[in-house]
C-alpha atoms as a PDB file:
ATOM      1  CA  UNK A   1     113.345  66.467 254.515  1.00  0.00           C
ATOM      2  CA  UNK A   2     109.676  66.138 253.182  1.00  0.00           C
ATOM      3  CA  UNK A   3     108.384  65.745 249.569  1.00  0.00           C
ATOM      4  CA  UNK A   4     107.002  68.908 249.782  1.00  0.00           C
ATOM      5  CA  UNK A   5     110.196  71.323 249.532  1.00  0.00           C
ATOM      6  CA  UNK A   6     111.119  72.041 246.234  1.00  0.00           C
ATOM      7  CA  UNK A   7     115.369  72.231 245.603  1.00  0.00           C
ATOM      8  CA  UNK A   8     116.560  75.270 243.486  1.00  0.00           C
ATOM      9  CA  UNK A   9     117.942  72.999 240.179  1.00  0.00           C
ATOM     10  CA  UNK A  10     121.453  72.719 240.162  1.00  0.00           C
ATOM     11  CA  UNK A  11     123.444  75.136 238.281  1.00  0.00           C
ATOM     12  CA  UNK A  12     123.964  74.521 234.652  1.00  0.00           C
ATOM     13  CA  UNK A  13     127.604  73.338 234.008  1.00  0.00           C
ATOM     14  CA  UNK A  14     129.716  73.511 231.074  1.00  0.00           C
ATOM     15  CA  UNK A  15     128.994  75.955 228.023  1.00  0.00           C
ATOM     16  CA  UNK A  16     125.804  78.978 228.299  1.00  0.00           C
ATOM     17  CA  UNK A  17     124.931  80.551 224.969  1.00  0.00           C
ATOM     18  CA  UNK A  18     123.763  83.864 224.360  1.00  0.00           C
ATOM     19  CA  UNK A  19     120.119  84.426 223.121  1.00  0.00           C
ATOM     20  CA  UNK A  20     121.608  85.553 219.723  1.00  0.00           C
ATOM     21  CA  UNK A  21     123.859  82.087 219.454  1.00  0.00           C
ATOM     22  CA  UNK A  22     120.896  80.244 220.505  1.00  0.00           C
ATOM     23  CA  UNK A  23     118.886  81.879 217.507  1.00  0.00           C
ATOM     24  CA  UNK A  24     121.405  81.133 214.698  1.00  0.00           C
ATOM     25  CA  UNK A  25     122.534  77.631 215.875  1.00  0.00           C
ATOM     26  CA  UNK A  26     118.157  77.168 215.184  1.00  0.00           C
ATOM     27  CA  UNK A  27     118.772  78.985 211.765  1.00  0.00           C
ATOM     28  CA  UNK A  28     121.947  76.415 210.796  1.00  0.00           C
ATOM     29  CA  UNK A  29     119.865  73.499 212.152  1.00  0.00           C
ATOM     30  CA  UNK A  30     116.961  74.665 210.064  1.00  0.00           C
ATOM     31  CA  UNK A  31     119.229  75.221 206.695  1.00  0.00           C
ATOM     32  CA  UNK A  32     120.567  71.325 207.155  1.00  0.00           C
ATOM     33  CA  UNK A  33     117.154  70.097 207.321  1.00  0.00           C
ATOM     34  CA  UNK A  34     116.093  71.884 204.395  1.00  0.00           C
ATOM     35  CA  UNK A  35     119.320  70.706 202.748  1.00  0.00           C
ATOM     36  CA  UNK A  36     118.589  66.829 203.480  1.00  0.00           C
ATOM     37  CA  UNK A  37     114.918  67.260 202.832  1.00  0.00           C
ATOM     38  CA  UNK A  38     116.532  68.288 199.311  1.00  0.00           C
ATOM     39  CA  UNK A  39     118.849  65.968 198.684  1.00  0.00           C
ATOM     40  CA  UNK A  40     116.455  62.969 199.544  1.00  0.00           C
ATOM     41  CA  UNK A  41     113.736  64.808 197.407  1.00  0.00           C
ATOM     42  CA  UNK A  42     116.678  64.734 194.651  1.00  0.00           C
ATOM     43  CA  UNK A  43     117.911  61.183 194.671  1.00  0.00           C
ATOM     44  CA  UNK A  44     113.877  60.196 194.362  1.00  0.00           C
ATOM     45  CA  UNK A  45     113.454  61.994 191.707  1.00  0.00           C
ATOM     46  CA  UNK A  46     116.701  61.011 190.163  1.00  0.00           C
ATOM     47  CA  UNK A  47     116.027  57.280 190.527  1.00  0.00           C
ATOM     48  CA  UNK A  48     112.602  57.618 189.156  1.00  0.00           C
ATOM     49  CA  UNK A  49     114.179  59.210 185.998  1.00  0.00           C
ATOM     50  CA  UNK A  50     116.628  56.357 185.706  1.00  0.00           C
ATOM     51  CA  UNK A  51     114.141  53.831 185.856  1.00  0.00           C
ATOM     52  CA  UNK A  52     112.370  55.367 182.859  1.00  0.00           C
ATOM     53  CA  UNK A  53     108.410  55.663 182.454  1.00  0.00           C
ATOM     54  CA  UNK A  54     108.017  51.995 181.755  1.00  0.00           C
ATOM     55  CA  UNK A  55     108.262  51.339 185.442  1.00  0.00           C
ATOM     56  CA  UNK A  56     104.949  51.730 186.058  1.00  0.00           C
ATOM     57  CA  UNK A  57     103.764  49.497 183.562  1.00  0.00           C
ATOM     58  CA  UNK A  58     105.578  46.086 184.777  1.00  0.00           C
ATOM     59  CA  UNK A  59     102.957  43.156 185.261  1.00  0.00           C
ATOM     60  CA  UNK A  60     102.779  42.007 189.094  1.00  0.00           C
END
């Protein structure tokens, strides 16, 4: 057998979604990163708030 012959790949095993599952398991993955991209945007702007203005002006 030389380098030179390509195999056909091996069957895929287990589990083969449809086109249409494919498309809203990338809309669900998309919603949960827009829902942590939220939440961390939240907390930031939450802890800022707690800290108060003053923050800003502490001497180094």
């Amino acid at each position: 057998m030389s380098g030179d012959e390509k195999s056909p790949p091996p069957p895929q095993e287990g589990v083969v979604l449809t086109p249409e599952q494919l498309k809203r398991r990338r809309a669900r993955n998309i919603a949960i990163a827009g829902l942590l991209g939220f939440l961390a945007v939240l907390f930031y702007v939450v802890t800022i708030v707690k800290l108060g203005p003053n923050v800003l002006n502490r001497p180094l």
